[in-house]
C-alpha atoms as a PDB file:
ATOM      1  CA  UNK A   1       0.000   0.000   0.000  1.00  0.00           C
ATOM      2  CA  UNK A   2       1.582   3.399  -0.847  1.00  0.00           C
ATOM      3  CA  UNK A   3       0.553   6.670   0.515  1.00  0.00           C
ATOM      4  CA  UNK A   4       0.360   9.949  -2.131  1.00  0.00           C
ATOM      5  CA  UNK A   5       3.069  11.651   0.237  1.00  0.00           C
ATOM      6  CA  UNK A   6       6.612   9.927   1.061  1.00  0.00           C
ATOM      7  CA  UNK A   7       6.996   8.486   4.494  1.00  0.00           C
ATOM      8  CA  UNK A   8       8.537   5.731   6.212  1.00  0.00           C
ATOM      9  CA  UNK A   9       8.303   2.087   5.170  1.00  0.00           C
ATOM     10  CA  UNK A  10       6.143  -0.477   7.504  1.00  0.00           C
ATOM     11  CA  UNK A  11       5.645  -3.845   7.696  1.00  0.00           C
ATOM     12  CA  UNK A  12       2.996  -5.510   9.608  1.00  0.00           C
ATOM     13  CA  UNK A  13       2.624  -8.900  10.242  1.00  0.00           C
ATOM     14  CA  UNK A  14       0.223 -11.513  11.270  1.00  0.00           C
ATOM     15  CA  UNK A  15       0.047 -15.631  11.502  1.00  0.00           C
ATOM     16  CA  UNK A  16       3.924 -15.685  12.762  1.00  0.00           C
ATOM     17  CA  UNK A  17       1.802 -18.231  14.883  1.00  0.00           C
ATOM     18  CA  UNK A  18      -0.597 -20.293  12.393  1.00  0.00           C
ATOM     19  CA  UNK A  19      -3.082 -20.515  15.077  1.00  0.00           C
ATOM     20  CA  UNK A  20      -2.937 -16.654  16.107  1.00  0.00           C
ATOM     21  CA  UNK A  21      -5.222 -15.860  13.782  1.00  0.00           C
ATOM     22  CA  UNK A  22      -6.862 -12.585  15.216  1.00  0.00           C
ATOM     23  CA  UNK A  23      -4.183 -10.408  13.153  1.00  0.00           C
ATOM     24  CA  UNK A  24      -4.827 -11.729   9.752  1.00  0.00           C
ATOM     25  CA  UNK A  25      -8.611 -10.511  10.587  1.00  0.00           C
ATOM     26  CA  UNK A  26      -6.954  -7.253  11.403  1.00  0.00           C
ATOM     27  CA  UNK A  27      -5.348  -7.610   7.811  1.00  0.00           C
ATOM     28  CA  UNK A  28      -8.031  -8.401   6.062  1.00  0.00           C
ATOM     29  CA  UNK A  29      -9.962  -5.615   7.456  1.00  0.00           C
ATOM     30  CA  UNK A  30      -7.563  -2.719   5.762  1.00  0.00           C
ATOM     31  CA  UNK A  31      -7.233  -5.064   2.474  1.00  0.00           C
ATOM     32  CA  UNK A  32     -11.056  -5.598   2.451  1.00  0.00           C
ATOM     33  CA  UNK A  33     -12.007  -1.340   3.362  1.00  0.00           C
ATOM     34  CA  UNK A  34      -9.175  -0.209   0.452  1.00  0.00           C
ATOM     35  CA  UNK A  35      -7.682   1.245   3.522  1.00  0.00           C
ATOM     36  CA  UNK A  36      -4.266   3.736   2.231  1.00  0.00           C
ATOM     37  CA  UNK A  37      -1.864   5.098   4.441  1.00  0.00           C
ATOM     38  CA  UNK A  38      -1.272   9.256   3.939  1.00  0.00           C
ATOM     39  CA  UNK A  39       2.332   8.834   3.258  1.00  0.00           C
ATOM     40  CA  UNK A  40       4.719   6.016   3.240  1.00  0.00           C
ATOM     41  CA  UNK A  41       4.473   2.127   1.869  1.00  0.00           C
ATOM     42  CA  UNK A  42       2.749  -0.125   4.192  1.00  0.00           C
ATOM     43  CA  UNK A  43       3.666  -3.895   3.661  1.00  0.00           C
ATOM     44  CA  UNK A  44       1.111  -6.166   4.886  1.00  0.00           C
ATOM     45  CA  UNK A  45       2.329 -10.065   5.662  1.00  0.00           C
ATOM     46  CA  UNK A  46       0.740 -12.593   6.204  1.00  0.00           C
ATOM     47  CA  UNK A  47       3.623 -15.062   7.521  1.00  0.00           C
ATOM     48  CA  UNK A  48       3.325 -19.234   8.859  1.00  0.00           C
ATOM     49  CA  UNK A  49       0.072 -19.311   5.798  1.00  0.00           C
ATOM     50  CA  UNK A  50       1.121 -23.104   5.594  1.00  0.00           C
ATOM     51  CA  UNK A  51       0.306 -23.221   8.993  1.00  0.00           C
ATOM     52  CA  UNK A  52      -2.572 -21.666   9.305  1.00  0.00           C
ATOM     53  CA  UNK A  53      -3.761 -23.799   6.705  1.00  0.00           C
ATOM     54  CA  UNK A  54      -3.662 -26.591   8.076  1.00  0.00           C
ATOM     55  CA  UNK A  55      -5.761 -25.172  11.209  1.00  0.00           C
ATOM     56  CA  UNK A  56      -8.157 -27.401  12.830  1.00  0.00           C
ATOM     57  CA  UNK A  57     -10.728 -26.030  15.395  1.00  0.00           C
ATOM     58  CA  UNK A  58     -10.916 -29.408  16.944  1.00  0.00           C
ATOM     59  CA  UNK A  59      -7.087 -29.269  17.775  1.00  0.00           C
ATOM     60  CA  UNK A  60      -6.151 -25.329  17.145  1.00  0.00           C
ATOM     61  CA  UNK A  61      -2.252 -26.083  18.854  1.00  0.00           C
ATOM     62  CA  UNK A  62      -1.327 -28.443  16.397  1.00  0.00           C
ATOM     63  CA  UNK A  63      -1.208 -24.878  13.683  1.00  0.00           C
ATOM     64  CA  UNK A  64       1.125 -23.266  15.352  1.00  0.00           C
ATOM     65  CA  UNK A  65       3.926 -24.466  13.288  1.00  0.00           C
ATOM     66  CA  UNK A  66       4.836 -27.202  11.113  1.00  0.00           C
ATOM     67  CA  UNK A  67       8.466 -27.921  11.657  1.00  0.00           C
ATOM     68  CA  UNK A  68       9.465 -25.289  14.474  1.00  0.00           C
ATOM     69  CA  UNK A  69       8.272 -21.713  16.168  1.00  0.00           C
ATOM     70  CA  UNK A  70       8.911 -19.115  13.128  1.00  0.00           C
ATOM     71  CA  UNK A  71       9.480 -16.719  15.646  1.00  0.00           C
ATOM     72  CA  UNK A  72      12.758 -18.336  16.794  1.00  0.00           C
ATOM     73  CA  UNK A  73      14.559 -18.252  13.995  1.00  0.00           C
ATOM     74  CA  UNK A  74      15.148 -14.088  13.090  1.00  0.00           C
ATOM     75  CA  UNK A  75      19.281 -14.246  13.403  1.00  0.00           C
ATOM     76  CA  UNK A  76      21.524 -13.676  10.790  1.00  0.00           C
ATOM     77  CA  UNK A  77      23.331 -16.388  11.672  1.00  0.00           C
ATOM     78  CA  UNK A  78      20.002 -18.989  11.107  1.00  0.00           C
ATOM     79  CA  UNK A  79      18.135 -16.940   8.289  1.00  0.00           C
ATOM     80  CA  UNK A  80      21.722 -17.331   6.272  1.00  0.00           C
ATOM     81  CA  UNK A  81      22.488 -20.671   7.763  1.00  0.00           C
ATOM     82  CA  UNK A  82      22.419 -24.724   5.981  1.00  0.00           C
ATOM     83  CA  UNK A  83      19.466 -25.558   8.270  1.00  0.00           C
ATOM     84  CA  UNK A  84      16.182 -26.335   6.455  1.00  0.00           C
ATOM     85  CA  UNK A  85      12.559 -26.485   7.453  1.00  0.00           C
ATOM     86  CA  UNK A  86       9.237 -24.736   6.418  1.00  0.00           C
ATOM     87  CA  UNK A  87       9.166 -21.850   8.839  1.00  0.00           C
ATOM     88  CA  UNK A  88      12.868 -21.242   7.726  1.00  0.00           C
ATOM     89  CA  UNK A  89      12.260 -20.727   3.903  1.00  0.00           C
ATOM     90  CA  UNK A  90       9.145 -18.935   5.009  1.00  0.00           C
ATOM     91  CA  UNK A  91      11.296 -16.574   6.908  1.00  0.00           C
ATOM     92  CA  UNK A  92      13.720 -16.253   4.570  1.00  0.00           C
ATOM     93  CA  UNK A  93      11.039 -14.497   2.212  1.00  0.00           C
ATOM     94  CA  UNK A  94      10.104 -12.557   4.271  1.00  0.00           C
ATOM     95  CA  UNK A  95      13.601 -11.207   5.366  1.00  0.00           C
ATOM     96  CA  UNK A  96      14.068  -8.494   2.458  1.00  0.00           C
ATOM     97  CA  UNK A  97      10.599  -7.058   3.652  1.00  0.00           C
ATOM     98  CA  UNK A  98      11.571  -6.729   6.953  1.00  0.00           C
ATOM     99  CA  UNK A  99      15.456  -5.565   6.377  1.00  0.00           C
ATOM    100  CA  UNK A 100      13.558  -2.301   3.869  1.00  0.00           C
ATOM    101  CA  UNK A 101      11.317  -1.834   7.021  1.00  0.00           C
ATOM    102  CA  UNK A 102      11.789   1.527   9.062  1.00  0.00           C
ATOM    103  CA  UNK A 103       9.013   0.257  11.670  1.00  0.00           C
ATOM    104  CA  UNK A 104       7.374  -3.388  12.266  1.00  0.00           C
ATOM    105  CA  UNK A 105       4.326  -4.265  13.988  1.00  0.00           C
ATOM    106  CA  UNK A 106       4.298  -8.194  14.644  1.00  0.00           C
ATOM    107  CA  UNK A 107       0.557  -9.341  15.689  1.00  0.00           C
ATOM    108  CA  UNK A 108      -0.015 -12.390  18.202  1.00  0.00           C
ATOM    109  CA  UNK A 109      -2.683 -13.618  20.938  1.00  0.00           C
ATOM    110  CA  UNK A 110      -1.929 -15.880  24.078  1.00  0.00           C
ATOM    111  CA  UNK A 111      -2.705 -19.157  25.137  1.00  0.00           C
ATOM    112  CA  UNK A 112      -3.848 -18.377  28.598  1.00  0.00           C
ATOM    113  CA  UNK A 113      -6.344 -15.227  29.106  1.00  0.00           C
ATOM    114  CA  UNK A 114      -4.341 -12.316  29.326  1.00  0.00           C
ATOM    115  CA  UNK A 115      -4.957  -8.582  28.895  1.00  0.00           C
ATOM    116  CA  UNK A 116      -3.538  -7.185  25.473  1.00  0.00           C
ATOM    117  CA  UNK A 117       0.440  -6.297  25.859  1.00  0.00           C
ATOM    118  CA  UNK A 118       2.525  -4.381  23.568  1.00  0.00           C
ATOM    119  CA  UNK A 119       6.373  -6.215  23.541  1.00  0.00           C
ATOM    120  CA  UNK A 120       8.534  -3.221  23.001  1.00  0.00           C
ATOM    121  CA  UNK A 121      11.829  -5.138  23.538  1.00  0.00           C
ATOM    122  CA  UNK A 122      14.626  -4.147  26.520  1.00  0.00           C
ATOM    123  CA  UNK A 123      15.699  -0.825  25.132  1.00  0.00           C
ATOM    124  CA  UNK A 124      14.422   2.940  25.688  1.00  0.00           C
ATOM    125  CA  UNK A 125      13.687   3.381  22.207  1.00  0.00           C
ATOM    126  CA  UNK A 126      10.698   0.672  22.228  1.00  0.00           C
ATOM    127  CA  UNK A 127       9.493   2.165  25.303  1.00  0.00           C
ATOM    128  CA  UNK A 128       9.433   5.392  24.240  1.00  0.00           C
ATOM    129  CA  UNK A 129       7.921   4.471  20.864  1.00  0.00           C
ATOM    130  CA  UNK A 130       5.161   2.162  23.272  1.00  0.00           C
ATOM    131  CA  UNK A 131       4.368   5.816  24.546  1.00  0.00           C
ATOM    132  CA  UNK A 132       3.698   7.771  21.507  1.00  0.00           C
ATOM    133  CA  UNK A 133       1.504   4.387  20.604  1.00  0.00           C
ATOM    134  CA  UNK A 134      -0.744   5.056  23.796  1.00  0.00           C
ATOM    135  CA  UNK A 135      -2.169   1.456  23.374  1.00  0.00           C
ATOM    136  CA  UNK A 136      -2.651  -0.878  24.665  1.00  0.00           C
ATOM    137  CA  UNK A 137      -2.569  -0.214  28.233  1.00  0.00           C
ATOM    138  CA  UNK A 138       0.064  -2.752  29.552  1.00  0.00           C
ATOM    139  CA  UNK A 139       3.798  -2.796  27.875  1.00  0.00           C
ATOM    140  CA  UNK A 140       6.240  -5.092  28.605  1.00  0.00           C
ATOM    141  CA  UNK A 141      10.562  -4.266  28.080  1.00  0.00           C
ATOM    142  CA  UNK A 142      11.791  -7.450  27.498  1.00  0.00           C
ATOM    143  CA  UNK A 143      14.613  -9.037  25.675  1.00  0.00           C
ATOM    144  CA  UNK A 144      12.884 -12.035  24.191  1.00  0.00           C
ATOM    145  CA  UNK A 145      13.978 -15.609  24.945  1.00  0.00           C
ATOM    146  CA  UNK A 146      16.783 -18.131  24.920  1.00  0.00           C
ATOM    147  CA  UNK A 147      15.672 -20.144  22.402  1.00  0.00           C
ATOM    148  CA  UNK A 148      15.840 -17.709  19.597  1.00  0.00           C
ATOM    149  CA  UNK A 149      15.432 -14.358  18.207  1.00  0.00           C
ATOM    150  CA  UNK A 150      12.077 -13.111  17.641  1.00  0.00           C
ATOM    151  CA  UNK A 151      11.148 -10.947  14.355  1.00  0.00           C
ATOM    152  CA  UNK A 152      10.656  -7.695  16.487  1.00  0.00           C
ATOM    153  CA  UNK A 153      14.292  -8.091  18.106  1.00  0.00           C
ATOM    154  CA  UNK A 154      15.532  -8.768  13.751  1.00  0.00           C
ATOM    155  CA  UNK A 155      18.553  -6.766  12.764  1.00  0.00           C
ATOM    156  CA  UNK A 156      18.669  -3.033  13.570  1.00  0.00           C
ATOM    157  CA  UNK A 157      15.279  -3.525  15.417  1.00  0.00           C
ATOM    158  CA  UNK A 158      16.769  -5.344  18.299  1.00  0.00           C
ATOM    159  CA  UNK A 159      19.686  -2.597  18.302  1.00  0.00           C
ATOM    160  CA  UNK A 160      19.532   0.227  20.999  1.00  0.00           C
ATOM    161  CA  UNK A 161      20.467   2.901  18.582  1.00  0.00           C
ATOM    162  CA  UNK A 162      19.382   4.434  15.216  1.00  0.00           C
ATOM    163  CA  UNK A 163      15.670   5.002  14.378  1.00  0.00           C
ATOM    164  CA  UNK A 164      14.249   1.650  13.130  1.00  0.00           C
ATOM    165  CA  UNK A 165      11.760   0.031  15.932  1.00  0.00           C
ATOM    166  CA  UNK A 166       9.571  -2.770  16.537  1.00  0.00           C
ATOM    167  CA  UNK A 167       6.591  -3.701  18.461  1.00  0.00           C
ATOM    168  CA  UNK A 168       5.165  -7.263  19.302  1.00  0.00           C
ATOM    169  CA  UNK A 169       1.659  -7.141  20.443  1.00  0.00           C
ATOM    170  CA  UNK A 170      -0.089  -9.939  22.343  1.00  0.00           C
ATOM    171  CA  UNK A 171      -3.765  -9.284  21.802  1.00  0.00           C
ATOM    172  CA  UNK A 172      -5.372 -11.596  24.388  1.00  0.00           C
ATOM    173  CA  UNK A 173      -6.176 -15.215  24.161  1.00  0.00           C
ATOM    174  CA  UNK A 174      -6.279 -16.669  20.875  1.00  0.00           C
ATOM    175  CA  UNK A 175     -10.140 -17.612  20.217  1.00  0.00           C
ATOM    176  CA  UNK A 176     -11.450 -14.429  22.482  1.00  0.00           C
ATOM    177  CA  UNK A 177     -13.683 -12.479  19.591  1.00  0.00           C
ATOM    178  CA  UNK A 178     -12.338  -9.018  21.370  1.00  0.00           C
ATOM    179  CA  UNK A 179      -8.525 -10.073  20.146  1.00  0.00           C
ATOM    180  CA  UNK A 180      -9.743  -8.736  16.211  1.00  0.00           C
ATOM    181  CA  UNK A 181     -10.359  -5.958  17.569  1.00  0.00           C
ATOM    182  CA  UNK A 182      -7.492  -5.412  19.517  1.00  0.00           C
ATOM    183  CA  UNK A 183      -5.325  -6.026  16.639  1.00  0.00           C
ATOM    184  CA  UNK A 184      -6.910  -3.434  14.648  1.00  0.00           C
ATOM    185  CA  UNK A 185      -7.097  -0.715  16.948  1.00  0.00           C
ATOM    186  CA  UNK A 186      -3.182  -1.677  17.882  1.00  0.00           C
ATOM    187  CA  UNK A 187      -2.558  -1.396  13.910  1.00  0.00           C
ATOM    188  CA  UNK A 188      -4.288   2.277  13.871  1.00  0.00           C
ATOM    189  CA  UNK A 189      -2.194   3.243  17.230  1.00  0.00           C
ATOM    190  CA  UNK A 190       1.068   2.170  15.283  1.00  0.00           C
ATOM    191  CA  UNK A 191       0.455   3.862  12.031  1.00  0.00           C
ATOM    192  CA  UNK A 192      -0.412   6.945  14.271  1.00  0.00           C
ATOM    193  CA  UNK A 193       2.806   6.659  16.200  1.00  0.00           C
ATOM    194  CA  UNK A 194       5.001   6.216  12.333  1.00  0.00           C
ATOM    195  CA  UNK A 195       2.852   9.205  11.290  1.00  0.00           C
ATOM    196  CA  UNK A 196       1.898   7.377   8.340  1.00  0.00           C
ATOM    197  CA  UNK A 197      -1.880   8.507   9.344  1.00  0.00           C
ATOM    198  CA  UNK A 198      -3.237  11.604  10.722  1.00  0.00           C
ATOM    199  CA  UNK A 199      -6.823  10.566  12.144  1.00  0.00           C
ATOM    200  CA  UNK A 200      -8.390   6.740  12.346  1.00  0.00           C
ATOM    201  CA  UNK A 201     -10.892   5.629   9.458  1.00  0.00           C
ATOM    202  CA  UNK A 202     -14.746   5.952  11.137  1.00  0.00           C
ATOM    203  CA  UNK A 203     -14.659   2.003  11.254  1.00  0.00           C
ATOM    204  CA  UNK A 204     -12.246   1.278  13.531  1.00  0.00           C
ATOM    205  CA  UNK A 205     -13.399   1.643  17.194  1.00  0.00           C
ATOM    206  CA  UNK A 206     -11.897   4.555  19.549  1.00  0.00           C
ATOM    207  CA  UNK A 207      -8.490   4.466  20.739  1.00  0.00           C
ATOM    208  CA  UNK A 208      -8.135   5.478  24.349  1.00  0.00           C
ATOM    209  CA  UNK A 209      -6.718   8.470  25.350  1.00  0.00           C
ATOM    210  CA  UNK A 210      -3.151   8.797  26.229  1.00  0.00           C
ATOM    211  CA  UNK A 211      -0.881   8.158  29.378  1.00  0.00           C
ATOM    212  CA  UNK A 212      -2.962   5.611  30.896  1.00  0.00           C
ATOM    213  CA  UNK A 213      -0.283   3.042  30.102  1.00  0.00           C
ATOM    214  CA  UNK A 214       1.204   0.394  33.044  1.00  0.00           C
ATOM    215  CA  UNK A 215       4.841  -0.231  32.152  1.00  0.00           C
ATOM    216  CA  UNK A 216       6.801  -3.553  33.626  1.00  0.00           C
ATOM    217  CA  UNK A 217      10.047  -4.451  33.219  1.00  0.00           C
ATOM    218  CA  UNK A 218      11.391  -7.616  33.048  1.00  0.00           C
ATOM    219  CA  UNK A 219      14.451  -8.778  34.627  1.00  0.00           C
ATOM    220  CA  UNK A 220      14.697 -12.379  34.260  1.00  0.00           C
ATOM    221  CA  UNK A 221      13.618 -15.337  31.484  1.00  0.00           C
ATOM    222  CA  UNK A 222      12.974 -18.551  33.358  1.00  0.00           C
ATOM    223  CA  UNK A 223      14.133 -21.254  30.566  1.00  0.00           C
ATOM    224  CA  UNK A 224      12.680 -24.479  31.414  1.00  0.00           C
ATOM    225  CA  UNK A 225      16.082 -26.936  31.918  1.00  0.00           C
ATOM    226  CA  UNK A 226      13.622 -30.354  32.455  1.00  0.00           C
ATOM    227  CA  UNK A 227      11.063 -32.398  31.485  1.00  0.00           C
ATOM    228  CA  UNK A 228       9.535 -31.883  34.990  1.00  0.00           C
ATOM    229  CA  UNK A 229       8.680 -28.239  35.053  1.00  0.00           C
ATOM    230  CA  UNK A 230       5.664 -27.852  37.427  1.00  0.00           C
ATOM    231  CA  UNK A 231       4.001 -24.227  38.391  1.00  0.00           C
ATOM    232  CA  UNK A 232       3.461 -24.150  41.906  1.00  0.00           C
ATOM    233  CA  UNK A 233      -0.145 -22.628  41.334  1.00  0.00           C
ATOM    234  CA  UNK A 234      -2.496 -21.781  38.307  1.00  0.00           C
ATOM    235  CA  UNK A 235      -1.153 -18.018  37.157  1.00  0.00           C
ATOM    236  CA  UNK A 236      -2.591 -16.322  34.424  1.00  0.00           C
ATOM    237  CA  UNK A 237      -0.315 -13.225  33.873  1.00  0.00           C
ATOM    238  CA  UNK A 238       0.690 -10.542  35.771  1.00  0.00           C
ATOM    239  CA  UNK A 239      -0.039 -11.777  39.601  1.00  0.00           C
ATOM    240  CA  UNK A 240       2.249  -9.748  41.609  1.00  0.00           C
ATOM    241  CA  UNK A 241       4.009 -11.833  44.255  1.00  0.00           C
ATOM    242  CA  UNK A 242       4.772 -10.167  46.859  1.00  0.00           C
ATOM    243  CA  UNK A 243       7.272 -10.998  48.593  1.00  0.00           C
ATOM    244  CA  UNK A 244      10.688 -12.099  47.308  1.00  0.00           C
ATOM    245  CA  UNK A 245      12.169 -15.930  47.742  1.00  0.00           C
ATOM    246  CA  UNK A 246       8.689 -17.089  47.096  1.00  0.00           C
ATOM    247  CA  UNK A 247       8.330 -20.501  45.481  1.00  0.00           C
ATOM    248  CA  UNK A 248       6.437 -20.518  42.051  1.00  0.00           C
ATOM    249  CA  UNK A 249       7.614 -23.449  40.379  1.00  0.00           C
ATOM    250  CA  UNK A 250       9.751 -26.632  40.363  1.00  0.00           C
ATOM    251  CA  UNK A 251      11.786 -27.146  37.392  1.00  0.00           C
ATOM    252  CA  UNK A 252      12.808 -31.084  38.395  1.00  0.00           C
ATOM    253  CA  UNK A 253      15.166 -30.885  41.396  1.00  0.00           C
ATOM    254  CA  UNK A 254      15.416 -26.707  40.727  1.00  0.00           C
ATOM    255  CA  UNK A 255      12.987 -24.536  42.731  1.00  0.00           C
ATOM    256  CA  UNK A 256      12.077 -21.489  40.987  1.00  0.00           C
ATOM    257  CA  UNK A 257      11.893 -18.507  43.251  1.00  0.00           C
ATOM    258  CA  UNK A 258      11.093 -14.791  42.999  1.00  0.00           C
ATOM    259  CA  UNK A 259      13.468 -12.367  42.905  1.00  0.00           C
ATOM    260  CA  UNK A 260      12.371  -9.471  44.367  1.00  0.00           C
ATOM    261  CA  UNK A 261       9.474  -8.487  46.396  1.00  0.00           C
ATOM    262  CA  UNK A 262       6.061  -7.291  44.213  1.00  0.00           C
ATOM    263  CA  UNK A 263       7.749  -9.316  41.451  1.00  0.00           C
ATOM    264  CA  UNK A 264       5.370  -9.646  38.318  1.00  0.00           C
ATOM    265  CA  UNK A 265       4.671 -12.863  36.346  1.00  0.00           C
ATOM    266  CA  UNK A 266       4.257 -11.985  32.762  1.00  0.00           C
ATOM    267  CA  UNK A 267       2.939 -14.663  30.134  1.00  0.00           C
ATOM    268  CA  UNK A 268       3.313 -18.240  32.093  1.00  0.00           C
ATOM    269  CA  UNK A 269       3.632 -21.024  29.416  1.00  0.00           C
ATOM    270  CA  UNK A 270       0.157 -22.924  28.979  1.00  0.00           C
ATOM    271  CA  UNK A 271       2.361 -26.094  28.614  1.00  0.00           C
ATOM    272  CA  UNK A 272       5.650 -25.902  29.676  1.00  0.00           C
ATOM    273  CA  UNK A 273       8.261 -27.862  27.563  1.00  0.00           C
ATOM    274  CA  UNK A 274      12.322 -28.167  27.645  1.00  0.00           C
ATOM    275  CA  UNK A 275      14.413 -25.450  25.946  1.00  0.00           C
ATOM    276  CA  UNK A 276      11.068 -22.942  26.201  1.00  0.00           C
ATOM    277  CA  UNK A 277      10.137 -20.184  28.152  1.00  0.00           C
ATOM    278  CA  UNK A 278       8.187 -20.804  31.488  1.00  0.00           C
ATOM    279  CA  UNK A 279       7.319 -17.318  32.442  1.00  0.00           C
ATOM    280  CA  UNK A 280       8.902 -13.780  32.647  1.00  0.00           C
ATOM    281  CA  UNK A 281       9.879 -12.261  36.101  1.00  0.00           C
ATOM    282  CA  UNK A 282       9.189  -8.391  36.039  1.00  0.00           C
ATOM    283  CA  UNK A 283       8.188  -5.049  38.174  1.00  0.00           C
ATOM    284  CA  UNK A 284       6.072  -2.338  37.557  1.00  0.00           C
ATOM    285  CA  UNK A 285       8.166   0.443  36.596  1.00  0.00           C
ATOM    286  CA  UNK A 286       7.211   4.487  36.357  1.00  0.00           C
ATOM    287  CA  UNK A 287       5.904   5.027  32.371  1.00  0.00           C
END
């Protein structure tokens, strides 16, 4: 999509996840209302389609990828690497549209309910960028996860200088009918925020006003090390424990205990497995 006056290039994309399907609804929506930016070239992409193709209300997990997570994979090292699968020559498309990108939006949804979080990475230049966004409410500085590099932390994105930036929004749980919705008005705050729009279309719903925005940072990346990872109770995201040392999981022999006092839990796993991410450890910082 180009806009009549020159701006910055954008690429937004959706199904990273084959069963996170709210932001290809969000997609369709500005393909389907010949929606055009005021300036700049807006790429639209929809990513894991082979995935998502193969989605199956009966058993919606088993889309999430075919060979491997697609958002695992966004090094240089892996992208230009031997290694073959289909989420790899998937990504490997895609990689010239995010390497002309000045700004990327990457759209998701959770397993557990959650409320919608924008992922603006560990530097001050996604948080600041989160700001000018205004939506939605919660945002998360994190640096991603042990098993691989996510597309918002790609190249220059992931840097802590220079201008291009990168958002990842969770938009709530999967199959919640709100999470469209969410994704679309995130899409409108972005484009807002890039100043590649001036004013949102009449048929997207209200964005909220700004500076109501809850900021947590997160400080540690538990990486499950076993095959018997247990929680030690059933957290959603973003109980607030209060005080430090407390137990919240067993990772086989290795007790898993909180930091700090008020310590935040930020996206538990629905099903912990080896080599993943269990949960985030966090605080509630000043915005």
């Amino acid at each position: 999509m180009q806009g009549k006056a020159p701006g910055p290039t954008v690429l937004i994309s959706a199904l990273i996840h084959g069963n996170e399907i709210c932001g290809a609804v969000a997609l369709d929506h500005l393909l389907t209302s010949s929606f055009l930016p005021a300036r700049g070239r807006l790429i639209l992409a929809f990513a894991n389609v082979d995935a998502y193709a193969r989605f199956d209300s009966a058993r919606p997990y088993l889309a999430r990828f075919i060979n491997e997570d697609m958002n695992r994979l966004w090094s240089a090292d892996i992208l230009g690497g031997r290694q073959k699968s289909a989420e790899l020559t998937r990504a490997r498309a895609l990689r010239p549209l995010a390497e002309k990108a000045d700004f990327l939006l990457d759209l998701h949804s959770t397993s557990l309910p959650a409320p919608a979080m924008l992922l603006s990475g560990a530097h001050k230049k996604g948080q600041a960028f989160a700001r000018r966004m205004g939506y939605p409410s919660y945002v998360v500085a994190d640096g991603g996860h042990s098993a691989g590099v996510r597309l918002r932390d790609f190249s220059d994105f992931g840097e802590p200088a220079g201008a291009k930036c990168a958002m990842l929004v969770e938009c709530g749980q999967h199959f919640d009918s709100d999470s469209p919705t969410v994704a679309l008005k995130t899409v409108m705050a972005f484009l807002l925020a890039c100043g590649m729009i001036d004013d949102v279309p009449e048929d997207i719903p209200l964005l909220p006003r700004l500076g109501r925005q809850q900021f947590i940072e997160v400080s540690e990346t538990v990486t499950i090390r076993s095959d018997r990872f247990t929680f030690s109770g059933e957290f959603q995201c973003f109980e607030i424990i209060p005080k430090a040392g407390t137990q919240i999981a067993e990772d086989g022999s290795h007790k898993i205990l909180t930091p700090y006092d008020d310590c935040v839990l930020v996206m538990p796993a629905r099903q912990p497995v080896r080599g993943h991410t269990a949960v985030r450890l966090g605080r509630f910082v000043a915005g």
